[in-house]
C-alpha atoms as a PDB file:
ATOM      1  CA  UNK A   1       0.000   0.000   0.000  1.00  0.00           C
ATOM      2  CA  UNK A   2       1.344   3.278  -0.723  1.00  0.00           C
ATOM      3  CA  UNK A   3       2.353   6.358   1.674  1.00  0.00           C
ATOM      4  CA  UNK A   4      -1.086   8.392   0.375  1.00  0.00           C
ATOM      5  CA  UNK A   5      -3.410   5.415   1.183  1.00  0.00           C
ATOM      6  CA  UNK A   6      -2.336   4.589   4.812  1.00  0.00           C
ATOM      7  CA  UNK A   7      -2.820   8.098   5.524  1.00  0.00           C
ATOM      8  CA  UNK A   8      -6.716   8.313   3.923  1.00  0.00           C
ATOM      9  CA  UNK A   9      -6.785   4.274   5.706  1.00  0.00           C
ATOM     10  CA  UNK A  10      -5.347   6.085   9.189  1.00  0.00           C
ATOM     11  CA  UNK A  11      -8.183   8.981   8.759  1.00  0.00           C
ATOM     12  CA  UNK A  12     -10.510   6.988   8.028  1.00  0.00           C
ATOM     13  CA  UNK A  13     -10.219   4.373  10.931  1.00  0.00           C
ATOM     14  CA  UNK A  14      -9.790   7.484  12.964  1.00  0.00           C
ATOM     15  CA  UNK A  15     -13.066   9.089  12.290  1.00  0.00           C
ATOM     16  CA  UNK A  16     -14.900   5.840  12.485  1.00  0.00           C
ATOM     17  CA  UNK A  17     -13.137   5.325  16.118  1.00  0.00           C
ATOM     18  CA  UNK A  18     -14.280   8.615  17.489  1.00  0.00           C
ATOM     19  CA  UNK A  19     -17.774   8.601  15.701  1.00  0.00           C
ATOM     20  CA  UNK A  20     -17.723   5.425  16.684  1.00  0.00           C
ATOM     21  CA  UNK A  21     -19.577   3.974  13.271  1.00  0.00           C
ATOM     22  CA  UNK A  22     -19.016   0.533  11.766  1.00  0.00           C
ATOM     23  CA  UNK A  23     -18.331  -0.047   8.194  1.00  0.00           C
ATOM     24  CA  UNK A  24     -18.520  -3.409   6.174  1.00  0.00           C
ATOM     25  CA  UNK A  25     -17.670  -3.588   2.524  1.00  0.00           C
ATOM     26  CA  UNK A  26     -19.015  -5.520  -0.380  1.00  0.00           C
ATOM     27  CA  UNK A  27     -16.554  -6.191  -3.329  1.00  0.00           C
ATOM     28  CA  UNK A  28     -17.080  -7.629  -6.626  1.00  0.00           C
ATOM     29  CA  UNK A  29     -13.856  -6.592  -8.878  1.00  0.00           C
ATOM     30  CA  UNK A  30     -11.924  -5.380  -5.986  1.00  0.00           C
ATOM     31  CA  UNK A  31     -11.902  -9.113  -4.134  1.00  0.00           C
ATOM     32  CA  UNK A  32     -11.008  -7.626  -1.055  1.00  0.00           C
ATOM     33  CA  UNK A  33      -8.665  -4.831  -1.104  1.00  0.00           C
ATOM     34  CA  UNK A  34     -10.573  -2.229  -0.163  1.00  0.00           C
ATOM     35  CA  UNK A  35     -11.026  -4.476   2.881  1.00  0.00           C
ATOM     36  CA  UNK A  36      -7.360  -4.630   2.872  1.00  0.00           C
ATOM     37  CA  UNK A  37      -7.175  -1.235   3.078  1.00  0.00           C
ATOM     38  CA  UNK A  38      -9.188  -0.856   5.945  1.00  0.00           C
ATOM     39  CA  UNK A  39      -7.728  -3.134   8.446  1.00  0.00           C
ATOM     40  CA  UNK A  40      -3.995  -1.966   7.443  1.00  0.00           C
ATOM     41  CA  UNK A  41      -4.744   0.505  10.958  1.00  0.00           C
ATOM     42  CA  UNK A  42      -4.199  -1.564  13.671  1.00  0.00           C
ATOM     43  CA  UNK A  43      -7.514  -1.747  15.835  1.00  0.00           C
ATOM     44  CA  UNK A  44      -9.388  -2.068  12.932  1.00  0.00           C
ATOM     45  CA  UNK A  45     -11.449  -4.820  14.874  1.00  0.00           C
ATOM     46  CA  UNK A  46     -13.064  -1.876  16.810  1.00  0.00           C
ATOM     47  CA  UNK A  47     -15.202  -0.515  13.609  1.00  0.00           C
ATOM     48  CA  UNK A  48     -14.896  -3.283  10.671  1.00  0.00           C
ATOM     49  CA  UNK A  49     -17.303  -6.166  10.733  1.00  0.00           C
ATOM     50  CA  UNK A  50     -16.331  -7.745   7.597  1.00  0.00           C
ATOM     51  CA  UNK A  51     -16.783  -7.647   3.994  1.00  0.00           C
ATOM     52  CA  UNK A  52     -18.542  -9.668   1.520  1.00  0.00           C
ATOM     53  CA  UNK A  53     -16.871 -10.348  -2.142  1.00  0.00           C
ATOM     54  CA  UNK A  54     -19.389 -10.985  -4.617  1.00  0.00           C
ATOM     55  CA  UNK A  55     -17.637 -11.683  -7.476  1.00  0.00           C
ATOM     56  CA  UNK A  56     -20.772 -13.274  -9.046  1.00  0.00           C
ATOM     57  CA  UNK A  57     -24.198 -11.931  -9.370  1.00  0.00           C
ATOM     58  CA  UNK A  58     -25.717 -15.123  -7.757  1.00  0.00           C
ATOM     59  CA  UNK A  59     -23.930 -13.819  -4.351  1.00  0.00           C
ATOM     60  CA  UNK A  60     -24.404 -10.095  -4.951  1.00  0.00           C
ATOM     61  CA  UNK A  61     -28.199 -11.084  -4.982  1.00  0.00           C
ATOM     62  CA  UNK A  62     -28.541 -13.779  -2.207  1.00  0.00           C
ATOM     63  CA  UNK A  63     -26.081 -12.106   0.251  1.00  0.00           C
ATOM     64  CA  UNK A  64     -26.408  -8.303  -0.855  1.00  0.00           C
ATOM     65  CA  UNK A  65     -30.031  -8.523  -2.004  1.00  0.00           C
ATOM     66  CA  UNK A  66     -29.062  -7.054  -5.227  1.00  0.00           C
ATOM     67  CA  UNK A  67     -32.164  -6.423  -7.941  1.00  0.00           C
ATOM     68  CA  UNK A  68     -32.103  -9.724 -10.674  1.00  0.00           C
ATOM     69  CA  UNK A  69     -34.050  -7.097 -12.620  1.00  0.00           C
ATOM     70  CA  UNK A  70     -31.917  -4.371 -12.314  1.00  0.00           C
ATOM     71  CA  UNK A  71     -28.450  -7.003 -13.226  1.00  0.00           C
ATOM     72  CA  UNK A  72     -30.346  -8.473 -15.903  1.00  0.00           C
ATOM     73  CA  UNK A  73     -31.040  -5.104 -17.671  1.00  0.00           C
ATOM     74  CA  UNK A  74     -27.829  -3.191 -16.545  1.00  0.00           C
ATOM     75  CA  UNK A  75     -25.645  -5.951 -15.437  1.00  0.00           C
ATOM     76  CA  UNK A  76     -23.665  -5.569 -11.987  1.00  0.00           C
ATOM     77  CA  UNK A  77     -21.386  -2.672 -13.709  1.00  0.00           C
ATOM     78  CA  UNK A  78     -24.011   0.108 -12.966  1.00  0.00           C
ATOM     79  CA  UNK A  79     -24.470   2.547 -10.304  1.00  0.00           C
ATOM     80  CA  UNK A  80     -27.667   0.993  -9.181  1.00  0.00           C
ATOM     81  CA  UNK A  81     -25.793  -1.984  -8.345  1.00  0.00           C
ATOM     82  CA  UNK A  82     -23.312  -0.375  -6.555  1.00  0.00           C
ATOM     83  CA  UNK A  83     -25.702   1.590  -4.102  1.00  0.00           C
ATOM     84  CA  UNK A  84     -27.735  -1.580  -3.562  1.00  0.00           C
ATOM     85  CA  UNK A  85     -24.661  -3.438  -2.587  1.00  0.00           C
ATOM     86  CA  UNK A  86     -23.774  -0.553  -0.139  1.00  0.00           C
ATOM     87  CA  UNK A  87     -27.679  -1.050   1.429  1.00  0.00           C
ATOM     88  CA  UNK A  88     -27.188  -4.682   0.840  1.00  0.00           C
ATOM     89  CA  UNK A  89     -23.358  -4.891   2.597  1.00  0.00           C
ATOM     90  CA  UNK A  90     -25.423  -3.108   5.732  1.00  0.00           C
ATOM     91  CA  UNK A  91     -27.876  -4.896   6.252  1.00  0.00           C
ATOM     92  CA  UNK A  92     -26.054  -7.952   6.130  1.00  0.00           C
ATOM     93  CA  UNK A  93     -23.204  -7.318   8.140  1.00  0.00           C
ATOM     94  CA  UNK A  94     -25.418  -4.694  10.768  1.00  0.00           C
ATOM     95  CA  UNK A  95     -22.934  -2.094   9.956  1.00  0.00           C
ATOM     96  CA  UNK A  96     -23.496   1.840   9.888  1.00  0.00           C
ATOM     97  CA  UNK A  97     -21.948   2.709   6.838  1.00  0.00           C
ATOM     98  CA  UNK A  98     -20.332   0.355   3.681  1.00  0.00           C
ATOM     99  CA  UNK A  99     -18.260   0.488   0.638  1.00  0.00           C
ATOM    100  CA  UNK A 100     -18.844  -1.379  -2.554  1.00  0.00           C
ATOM    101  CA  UNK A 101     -17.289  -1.921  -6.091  1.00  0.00           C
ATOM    102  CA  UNK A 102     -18.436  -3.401  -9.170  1.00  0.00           C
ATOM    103  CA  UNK A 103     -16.513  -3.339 -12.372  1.00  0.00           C
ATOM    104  CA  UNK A 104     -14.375  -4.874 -15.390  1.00  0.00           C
ATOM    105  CA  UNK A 105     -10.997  -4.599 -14.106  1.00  0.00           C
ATOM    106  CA  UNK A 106      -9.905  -6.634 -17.292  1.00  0.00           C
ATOM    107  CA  UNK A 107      -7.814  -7.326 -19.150  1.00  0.00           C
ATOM    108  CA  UNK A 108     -11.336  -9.077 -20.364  1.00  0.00           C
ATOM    109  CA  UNK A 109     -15.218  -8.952 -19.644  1.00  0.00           C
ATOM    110  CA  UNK A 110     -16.024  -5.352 -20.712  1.00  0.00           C
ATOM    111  CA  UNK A 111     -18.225  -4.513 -23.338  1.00  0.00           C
ATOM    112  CA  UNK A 112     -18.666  -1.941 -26.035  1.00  0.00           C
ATOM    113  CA  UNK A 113     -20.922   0.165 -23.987  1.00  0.00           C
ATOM    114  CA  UNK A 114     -19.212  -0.564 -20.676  1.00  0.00           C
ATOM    115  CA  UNK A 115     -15.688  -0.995 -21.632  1.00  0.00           C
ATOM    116  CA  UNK A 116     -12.760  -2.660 -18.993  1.00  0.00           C
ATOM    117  CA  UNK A 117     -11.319  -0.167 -16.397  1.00  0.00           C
ATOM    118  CA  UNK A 118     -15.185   0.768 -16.109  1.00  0.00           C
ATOM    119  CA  UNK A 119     -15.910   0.587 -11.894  1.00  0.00           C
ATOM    120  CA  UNK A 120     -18.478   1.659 -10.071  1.00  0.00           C
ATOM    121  CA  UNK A 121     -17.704   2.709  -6.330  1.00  0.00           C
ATOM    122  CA  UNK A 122     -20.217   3.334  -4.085  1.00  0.00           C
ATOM    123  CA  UNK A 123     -20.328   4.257   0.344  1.00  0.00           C
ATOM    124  CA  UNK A 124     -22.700   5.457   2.503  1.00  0.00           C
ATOM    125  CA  UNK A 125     -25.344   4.708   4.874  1.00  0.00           C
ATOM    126  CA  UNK A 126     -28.815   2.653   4.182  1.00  0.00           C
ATOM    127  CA  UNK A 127     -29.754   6.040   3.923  1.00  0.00           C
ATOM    128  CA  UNK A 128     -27.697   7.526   1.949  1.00  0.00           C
ATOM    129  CA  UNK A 129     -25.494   7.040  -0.786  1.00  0.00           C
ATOM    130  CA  UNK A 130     -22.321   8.694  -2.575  1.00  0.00           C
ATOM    131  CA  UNK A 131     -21.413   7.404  -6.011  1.00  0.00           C
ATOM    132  CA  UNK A 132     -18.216   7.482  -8.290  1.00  0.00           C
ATOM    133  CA  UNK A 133     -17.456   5.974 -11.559  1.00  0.00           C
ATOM    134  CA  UNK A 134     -13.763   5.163 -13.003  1.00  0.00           C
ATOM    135  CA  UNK A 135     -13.408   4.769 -16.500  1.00  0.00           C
ATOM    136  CA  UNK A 136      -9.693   4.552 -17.552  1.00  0.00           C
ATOM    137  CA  UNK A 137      -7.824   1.437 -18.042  1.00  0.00           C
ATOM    138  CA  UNK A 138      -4.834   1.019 -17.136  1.00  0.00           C
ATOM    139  CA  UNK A 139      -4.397  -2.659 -16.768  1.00  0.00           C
ATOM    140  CA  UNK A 140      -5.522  -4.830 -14.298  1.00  0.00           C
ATOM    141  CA  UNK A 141      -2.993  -4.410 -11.446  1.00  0.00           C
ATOM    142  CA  UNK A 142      -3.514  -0.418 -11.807  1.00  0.00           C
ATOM    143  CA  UNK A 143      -7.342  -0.631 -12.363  1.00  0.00           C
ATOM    144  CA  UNK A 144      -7.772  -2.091  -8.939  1.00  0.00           C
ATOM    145  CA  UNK A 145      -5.581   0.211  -7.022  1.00  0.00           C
ATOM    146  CA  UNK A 146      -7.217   2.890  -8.680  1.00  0.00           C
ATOM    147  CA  UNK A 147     -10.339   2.094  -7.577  1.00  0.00           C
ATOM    148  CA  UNK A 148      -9.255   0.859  -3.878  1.00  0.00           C
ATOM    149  CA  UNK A 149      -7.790   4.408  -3.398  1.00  0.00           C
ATOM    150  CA  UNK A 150     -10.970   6.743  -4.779  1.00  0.00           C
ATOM    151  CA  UNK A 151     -13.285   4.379  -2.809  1.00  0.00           C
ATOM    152  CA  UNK A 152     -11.180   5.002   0.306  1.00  0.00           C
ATOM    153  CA  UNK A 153     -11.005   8.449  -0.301  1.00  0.00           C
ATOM    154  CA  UNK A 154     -15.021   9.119  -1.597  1.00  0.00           C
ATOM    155  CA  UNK A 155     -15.431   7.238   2.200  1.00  0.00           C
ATOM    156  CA  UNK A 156     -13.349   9.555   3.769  1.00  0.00           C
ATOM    157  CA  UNK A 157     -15.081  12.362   2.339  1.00  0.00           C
ATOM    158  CA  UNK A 158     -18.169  10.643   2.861  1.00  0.00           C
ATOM    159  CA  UNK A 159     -17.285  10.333   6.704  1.00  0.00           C
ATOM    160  CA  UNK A 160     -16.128  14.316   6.796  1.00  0.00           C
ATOM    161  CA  UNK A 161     -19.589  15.220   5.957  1.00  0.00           C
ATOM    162  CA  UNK A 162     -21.392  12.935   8.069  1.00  0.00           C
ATOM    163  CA  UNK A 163     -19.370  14.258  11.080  1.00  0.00           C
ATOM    164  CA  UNK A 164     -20.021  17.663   9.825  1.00  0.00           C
ATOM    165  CA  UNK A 165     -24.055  16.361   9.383  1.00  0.00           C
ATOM    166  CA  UNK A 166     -23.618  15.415  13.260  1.00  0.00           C
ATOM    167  CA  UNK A 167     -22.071  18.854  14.628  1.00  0.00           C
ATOM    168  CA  UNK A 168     -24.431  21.273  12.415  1.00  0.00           C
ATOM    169  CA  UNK A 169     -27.615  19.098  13.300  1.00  0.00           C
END
């Protein structure tokens, strides 16, 4: 992991700790390492339940509850997916807040209309979602750090205004 993402990873675990929020993930293309990312702070235990990689749509709907409908006319590389994965990840794992990804990270599976190095990131609460979609490829290796790092930081910045929510309210 590089210097910039165990410092959002260390500001992230340390806004969970003091709002003391739990956050879950749910990973299709991603297989884990945003998950990875998160537990890189020691005491990670105190605020991350777990994470669920659904690297097939027959998990991302029996675990995550994702739409069939909405995978069988968008397929899991949509940002419908992605927030119902988030809801779904929450639910699941009784968490406050979770982080999901769903994409072609290649070097295969993309199409013409949703071509590889397309992800879909997605964090938030049951009640509320943030969404960001990467669309450069870069290779594999690159597509998936990529996309680890903005989901870690869209979290962060997630978490930022949440805490902000919190004060103001």
């Amino acid at each position: 992991m590089d210097f910039e993402s165990k410092i959002i990873s260390r500001e992230v675990s340390q806004m969970l700790w003091e709002m003391e929020k739990t956050v879950s993930t749910a990973e299709s293309c991603t297989g884990g390492r945003i998950a990875e990312a998160i537990i890189a702070v020691p005491g990670a235990s105190k605020y991350f339940k777990g994470g669920i990689i659904s690297y097939v749509n027959e998990i991302k709907e029996s675990l995550l509850g994702v739409s069939a409908e909405v995978l069988a006319e968008k397929t899991a590389v949509c940002e419908e997916v992605a927030i119902q994965m988030v809801k779904g990840a929450c639910k699941a794992l009784n968490t406050d807040f979770a982080i999901s990804a769903t994409g072609f990270a290649g070097p295969t599976g993309g199409t013409k209309d949703i071509p590889v190095g397309t992800i879909w990131l997605a964090c938030g609460s049951p009640e509320r979602q943030v969404t960001m979609k990467v669309e450069e490829d870069h290779g594999r290796d690159i597509n998936l750090a990529i996309a680890t790092n903005k989901a870690m930081q869209m979290f962060l910045e997630f978490l930022k205004s949440e805490d902000k929510t919190e004060i103001d309210g």
